[in-house]
PDB file of N, CA and C in Angstrom:
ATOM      1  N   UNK A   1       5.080 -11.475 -12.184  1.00  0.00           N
ATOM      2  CA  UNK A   1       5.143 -10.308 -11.307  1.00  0.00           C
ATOM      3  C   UNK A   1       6.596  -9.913 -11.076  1.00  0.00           C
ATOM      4  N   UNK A   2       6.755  -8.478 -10.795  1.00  0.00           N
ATOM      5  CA  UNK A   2       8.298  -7.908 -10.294  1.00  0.00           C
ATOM      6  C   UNK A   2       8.104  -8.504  -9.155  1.00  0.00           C
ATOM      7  N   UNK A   3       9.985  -9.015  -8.758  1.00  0.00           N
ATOM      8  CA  UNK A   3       9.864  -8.653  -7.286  1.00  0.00           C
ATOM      9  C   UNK A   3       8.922  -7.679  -6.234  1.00  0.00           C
ATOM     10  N   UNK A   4       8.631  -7.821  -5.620  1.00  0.00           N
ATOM     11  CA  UNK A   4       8.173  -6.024  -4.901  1.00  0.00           C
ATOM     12  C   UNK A   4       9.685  -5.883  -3.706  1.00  0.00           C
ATOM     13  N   UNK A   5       9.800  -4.822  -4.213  1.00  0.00           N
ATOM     14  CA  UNK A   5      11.035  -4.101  -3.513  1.00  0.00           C
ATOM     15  C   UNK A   5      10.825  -3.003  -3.153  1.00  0.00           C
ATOM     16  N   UNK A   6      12.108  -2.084  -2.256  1.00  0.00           N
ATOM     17  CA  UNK A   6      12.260  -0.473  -1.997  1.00  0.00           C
ATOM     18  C   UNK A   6      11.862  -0.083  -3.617  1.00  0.00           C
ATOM     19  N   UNK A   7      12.888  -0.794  -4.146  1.00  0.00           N
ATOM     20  CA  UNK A   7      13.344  -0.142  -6.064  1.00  0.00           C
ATOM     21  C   UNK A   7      11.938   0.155  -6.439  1.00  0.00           C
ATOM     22  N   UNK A   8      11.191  -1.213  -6.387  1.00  0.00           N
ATOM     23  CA  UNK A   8      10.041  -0.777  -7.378  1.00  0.00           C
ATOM     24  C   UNK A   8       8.853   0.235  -6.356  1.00  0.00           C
ATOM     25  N   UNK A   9       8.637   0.011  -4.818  1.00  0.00           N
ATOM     26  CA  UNK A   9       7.872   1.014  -4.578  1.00  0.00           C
ATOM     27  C   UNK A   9       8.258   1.758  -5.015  1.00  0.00           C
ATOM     28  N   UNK A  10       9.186   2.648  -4.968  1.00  0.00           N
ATOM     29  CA  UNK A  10       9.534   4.386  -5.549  1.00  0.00           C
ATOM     30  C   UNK A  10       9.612   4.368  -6.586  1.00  0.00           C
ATOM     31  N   UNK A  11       9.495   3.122  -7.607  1.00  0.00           N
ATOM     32  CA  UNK A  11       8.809   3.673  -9.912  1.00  0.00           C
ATOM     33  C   UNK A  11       7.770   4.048  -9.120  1.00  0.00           C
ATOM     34  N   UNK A  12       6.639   3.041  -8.352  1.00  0.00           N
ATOM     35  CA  UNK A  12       5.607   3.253  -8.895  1.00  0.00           C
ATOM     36  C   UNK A  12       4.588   4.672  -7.736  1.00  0.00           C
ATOM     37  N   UNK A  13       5.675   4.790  -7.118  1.00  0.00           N
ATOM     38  CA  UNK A  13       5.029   6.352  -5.842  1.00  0.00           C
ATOM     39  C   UNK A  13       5.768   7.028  -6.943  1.00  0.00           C
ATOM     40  N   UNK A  14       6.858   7.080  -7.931  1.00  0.00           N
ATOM     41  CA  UNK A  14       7.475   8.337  -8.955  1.00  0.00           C
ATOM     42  C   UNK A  14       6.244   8.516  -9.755  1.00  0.00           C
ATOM     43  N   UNK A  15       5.713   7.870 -10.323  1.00  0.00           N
ATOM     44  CA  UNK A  15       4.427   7.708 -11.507  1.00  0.00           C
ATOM     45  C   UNK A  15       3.768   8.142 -11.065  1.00  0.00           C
ATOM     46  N   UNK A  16       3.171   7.251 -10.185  1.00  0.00           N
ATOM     47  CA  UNK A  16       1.495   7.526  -9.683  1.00  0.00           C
ATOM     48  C   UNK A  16       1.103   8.461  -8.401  1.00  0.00           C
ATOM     49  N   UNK A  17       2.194   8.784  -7.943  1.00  0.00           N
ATOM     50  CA  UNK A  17       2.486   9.679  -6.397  1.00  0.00           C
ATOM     51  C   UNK A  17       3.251  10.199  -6.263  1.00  0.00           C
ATOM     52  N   UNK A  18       3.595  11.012  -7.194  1.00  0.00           N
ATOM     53  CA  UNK A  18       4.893  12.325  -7.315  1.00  0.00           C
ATOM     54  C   UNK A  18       4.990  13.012  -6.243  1.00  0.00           C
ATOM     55  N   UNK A  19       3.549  13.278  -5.743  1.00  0.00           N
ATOM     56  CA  UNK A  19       3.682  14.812  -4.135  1.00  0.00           C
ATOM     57  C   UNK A  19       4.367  13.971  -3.261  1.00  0.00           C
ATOM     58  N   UNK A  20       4.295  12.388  -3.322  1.00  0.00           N
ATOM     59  CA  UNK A  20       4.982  11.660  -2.190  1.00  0.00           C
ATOM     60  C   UNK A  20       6.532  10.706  -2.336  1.00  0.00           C
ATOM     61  N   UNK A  21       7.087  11.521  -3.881  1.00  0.00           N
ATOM     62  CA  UNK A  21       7.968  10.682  -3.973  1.00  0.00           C
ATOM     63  C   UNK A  21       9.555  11.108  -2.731  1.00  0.00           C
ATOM     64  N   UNK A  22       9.099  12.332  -2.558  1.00  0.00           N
ATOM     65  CA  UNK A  22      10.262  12.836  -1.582  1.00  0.00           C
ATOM     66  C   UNK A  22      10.385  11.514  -0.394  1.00  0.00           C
ATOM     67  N   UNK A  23       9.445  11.380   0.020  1.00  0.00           N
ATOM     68  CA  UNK A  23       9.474  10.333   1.391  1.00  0.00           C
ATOM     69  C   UNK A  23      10.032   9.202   1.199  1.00  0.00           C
ATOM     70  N   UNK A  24      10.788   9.155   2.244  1.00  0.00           N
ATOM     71  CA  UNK A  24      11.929   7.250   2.181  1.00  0.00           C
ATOM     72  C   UNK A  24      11.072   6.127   2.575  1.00  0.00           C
ATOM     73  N   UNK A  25      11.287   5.308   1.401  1.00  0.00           N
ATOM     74  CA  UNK A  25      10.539   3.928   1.343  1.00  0.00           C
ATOM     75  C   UNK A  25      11.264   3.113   2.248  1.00  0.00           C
ATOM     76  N   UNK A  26      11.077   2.403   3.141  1.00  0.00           N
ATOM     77  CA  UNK A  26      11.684   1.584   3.890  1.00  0.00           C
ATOM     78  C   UNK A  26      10.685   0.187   4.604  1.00  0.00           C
ATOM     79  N   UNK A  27      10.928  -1.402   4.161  1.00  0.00           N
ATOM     80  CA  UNK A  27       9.896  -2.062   4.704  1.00  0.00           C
ATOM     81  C   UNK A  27      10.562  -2.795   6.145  1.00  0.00           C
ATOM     82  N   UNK A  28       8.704  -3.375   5.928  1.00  0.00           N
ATOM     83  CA  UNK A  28       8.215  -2.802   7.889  1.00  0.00           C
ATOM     84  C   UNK A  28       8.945  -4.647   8.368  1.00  0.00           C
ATOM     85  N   UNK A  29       9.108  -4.607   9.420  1.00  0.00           N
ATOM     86  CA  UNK A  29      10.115  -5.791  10.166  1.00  0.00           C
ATOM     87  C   UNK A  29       9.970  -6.645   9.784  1.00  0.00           C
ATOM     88  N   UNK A  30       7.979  -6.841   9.649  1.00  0.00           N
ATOM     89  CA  UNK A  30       7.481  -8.177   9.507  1.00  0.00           C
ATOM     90  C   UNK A  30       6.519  -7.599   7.922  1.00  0.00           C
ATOM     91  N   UNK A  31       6.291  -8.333   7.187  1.00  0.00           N
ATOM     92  CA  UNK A  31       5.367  -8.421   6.122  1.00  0.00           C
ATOM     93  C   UNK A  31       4.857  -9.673   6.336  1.00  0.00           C
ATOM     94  N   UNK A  32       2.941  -9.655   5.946  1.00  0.00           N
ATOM     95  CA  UNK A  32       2.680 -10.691   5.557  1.00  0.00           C
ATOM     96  C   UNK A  32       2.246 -11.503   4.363  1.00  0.00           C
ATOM     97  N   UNK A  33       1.684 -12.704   4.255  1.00  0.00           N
ATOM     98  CA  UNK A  33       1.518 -13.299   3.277  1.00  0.00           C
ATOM     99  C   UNK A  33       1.503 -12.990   2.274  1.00  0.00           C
ATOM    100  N   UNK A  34       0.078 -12.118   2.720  1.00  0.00           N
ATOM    101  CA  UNK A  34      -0.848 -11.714   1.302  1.00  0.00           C
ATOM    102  C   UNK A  34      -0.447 -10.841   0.798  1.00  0.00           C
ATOM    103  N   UNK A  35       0.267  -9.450   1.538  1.00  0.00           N
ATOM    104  CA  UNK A  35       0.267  -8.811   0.857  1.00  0.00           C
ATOM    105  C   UNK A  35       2.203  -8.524   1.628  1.00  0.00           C
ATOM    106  N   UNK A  36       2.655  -7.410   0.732  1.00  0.00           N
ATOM    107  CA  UNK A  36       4.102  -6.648   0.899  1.00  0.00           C
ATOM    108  C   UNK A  36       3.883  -5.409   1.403  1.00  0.00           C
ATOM    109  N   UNK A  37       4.618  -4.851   2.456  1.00  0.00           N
ATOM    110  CA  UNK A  37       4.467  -3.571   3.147  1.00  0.00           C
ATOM    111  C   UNK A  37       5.567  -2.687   3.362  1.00  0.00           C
ATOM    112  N   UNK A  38       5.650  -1.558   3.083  1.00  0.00           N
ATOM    113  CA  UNK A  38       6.298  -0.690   2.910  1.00  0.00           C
ATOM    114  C   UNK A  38       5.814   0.824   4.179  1.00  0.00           C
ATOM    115  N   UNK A  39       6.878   1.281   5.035  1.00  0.00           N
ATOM    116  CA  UNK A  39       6.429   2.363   5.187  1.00  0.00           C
ATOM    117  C   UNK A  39       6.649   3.381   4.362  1.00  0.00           C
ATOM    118  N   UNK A  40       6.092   4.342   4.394  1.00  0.00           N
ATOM    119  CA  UNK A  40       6.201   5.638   3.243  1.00  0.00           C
ATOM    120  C   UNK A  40       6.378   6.623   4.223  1.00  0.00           C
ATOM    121  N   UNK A  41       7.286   7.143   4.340  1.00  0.00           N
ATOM    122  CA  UNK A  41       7.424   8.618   5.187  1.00  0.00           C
ATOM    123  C   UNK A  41       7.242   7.722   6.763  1.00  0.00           C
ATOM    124  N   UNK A  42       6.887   8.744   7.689  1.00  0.00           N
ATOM    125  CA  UNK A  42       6.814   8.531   8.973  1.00  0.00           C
ATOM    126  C   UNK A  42       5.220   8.418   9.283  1.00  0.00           C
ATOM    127  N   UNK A  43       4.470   8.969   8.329  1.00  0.00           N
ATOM    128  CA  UNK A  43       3.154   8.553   8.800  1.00  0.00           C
ATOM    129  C   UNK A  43       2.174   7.357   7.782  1.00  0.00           C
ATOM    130  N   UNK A  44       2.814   7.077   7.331  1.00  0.00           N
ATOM    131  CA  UNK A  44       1.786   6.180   5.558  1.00  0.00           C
ATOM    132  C   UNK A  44       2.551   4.502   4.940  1.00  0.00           C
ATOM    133  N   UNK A  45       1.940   3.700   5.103  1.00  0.00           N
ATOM    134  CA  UNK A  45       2.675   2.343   4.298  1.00  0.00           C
ATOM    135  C   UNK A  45       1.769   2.577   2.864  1.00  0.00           C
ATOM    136  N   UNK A  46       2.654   1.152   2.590  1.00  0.00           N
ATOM    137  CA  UNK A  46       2.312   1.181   0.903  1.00  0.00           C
ATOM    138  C   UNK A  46       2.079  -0.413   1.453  1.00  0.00           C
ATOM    139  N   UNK A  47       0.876  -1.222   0.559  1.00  0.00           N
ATOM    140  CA  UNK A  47       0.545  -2.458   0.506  1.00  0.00           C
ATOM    141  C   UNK A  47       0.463  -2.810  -0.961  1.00  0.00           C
ATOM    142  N   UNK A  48       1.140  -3.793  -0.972  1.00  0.00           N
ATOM    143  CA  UNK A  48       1.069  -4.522  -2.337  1.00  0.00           C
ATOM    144  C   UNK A  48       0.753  -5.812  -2.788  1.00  0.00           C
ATOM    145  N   UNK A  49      -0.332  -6.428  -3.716  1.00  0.00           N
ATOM    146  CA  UNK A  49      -0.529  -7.854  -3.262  1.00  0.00           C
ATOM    147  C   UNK A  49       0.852  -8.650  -3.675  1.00  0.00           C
ATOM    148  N   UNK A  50       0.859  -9.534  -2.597  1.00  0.00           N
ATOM    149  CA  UNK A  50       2.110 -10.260  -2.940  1.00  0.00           C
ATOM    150  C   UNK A  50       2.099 -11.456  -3.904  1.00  0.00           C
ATOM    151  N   UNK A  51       1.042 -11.663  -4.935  1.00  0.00           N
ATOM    152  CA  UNK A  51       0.512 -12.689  -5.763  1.00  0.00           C
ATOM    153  C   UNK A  51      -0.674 -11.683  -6.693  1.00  0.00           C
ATOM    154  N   UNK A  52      -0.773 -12.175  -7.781  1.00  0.00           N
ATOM    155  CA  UNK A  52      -2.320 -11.885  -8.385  1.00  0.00           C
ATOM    156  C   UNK A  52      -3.273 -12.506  -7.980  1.00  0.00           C
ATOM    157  N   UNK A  53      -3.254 -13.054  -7.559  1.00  0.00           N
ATOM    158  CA  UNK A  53      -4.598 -13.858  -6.412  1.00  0.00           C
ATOM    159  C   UNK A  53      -4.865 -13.036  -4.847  1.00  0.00           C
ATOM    160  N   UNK A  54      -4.251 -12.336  -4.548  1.00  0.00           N
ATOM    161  CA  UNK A  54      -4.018 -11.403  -3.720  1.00  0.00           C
ATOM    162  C   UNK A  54      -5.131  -9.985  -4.129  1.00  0.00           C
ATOM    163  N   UNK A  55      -4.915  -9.545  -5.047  1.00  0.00           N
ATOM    164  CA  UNK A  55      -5.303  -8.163  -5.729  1.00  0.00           C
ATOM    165  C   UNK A  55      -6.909  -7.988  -5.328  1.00  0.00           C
ATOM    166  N   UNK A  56      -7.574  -9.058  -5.994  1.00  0.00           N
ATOM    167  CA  UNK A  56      -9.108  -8.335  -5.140  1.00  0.00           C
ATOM    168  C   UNK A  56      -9.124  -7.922  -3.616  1.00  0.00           C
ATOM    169  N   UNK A  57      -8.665  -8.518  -2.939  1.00  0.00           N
ATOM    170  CA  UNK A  57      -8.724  -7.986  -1.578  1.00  0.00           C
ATOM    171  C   UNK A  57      -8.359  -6.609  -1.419  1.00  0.00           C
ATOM    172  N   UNK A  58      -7.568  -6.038  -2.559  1.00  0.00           N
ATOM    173  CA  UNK A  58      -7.300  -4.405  -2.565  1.00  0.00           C
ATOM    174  C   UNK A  58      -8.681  -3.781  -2.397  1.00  0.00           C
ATOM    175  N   UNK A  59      -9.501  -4.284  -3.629  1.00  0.00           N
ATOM    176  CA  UNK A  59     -11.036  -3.299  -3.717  1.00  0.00           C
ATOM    177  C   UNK A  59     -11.598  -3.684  -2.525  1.00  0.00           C
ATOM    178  N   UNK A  60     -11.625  -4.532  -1.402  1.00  0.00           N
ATOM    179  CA  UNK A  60     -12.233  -4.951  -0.457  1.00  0.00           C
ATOM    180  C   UNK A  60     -11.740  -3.858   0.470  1.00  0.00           C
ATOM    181  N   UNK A  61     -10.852  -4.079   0.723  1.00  0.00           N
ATOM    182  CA  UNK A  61     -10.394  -3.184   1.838  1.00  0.00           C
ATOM    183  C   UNK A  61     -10.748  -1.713   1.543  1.00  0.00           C
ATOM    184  N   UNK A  62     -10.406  -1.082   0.269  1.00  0.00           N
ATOM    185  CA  UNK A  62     -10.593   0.247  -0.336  1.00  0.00           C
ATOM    186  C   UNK A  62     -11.920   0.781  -0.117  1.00  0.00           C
ATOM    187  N   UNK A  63     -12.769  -0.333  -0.126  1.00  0.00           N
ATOM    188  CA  UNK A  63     -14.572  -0.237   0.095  1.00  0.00           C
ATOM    189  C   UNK A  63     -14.364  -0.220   1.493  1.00  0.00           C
ATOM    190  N   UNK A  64     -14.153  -1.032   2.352  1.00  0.00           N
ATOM    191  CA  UNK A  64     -14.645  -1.376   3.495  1.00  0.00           C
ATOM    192  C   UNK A  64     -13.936  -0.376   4.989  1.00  0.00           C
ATOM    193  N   UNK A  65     -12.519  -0.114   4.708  1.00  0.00           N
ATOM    194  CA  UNK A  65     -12.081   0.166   5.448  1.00  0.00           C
ATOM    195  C   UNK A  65     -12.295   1.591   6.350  1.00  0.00           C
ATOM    196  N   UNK A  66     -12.886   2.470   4.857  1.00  0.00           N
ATOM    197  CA  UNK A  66     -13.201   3.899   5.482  1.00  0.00           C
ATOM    198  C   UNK A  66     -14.942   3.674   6.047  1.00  0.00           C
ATOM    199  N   UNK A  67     -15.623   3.154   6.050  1.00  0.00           N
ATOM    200  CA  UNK A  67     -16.719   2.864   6.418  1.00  0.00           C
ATOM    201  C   UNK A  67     -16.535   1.832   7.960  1.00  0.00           C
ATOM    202  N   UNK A  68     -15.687   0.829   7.842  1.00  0.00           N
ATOM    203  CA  UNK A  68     -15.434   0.502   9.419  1.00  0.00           C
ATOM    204  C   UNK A  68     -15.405   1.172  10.058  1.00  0.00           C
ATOM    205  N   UNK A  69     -14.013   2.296   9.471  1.00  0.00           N
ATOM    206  CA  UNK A  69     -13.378   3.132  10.332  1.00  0.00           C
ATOM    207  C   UNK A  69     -14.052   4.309  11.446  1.00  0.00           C
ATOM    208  N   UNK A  70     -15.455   4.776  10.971  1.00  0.00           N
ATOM    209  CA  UNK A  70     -16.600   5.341  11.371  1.00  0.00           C
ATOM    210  C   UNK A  70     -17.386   4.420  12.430  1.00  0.00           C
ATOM    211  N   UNK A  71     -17.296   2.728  12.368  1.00  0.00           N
ATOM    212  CA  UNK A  71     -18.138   2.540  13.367  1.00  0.00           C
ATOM    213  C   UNK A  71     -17.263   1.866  14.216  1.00  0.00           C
ATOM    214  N   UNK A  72     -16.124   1.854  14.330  1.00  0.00           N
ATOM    215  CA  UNK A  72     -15.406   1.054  15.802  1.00  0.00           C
ATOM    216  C   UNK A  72     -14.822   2.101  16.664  1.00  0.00           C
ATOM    217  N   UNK A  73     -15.195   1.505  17.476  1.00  0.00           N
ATOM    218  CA  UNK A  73     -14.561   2.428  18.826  1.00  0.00           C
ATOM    219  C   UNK A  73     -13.309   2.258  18.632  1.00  0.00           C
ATOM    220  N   UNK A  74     -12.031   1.204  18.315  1.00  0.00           N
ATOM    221  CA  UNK A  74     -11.010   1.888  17.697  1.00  0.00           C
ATOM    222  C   UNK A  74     -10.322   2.269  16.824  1.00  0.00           C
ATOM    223  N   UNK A  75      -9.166   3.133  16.843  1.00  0.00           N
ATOM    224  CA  UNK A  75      -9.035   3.410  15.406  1.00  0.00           C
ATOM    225  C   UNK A  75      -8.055   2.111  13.957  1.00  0.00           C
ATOM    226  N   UNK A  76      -8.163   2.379  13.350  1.00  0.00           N
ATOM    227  CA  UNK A  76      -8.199   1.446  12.361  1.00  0.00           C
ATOM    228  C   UNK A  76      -7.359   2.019  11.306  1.00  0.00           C
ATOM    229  N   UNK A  77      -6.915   1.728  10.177  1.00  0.00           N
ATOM    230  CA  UNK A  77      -6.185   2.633   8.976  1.00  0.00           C
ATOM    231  C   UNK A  77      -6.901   2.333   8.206  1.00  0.00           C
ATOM    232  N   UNK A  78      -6.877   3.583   6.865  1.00  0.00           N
ATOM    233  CA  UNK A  78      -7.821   3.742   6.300  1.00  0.00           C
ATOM    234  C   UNK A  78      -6.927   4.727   4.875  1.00  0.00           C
ATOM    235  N   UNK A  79      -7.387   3.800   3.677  1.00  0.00           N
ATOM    236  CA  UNK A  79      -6.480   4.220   2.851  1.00  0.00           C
ATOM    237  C   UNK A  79      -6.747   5.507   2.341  1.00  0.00           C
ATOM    238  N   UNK A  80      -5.451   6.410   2.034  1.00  0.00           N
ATOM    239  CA  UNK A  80      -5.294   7.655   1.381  1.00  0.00           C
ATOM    240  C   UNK A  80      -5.810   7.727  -0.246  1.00  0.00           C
ATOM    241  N   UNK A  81      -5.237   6.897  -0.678  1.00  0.00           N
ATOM    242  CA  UNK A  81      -4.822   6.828  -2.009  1.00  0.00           C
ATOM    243  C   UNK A  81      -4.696   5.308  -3.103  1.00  0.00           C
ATOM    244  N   UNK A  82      -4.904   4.518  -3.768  1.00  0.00           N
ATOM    245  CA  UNK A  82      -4.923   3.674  -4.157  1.00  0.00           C
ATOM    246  C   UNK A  82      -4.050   3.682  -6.012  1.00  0.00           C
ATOM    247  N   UNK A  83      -2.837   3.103  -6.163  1.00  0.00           N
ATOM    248  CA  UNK A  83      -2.586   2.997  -7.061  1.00  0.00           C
ATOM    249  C   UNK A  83      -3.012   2.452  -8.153  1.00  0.00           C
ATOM    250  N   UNK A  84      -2.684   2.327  -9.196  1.00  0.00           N
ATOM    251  CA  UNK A  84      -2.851   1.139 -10.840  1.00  0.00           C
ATOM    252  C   UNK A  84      -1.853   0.416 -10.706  1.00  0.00           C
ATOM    253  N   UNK A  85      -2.453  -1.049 -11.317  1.00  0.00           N
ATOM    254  CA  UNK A  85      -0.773  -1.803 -12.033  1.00  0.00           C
ATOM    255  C   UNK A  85      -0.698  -0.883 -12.957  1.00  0.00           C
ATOM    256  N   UNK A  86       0.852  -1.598 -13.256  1.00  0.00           N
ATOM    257  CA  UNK A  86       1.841  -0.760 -13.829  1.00  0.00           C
ATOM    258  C   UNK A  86       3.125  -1.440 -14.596  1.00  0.00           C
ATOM    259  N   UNK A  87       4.005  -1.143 -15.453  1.00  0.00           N
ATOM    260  CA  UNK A  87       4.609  -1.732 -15.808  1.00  0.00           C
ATOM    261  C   UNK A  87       6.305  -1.789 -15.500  1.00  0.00           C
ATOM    262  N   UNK A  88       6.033  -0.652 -14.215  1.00  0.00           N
ATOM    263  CA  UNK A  88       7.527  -0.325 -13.334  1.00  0.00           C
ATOM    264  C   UNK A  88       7.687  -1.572 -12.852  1.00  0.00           C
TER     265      UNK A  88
END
């Protein structure tokens, strides 16, 4: 695996998320384990698994999260957009 960095979020928001490459990548205080976090602009992070053993939990969340998000009384995040690996 690349490092995950500022560098490589913005190959892979240049590639795969051009309408959002204007916005400054900057990561968040704390990251955890599993995954690497990035904010994107002022309203959007970027999550990345921080291992290949990590990566299924992407389709988990991608399934699950907009369907939580409908039944809890609070609010929750709920992904925009979902990238590909890549070779940035």
């Amino acid at each position: 695996m690349h490092p995950i960095n500022v560098s490589l979020v913005e190959k892979l928001i240049q590639e795969q998320f051009p309408e959002w490459a204007h916005l400054e990548v900057k990561p968040v205080k704390f990251s955890g384990h599993d995954n690497r976090t990035f904010h994107l602009g002022d309203e959007m992070s970027v999550r990345l698994p921080s291992e290949a053993a990590y990566a299924p939990q992407v389709e988990k969340e991608n399934k699950w999260l907009p369907i939580l998000s409908k039944e809890l009384s609070l609010p929750i995040s709920t992904p925009v957009a979902k990238g590909d690996p890549s070779e940035a």
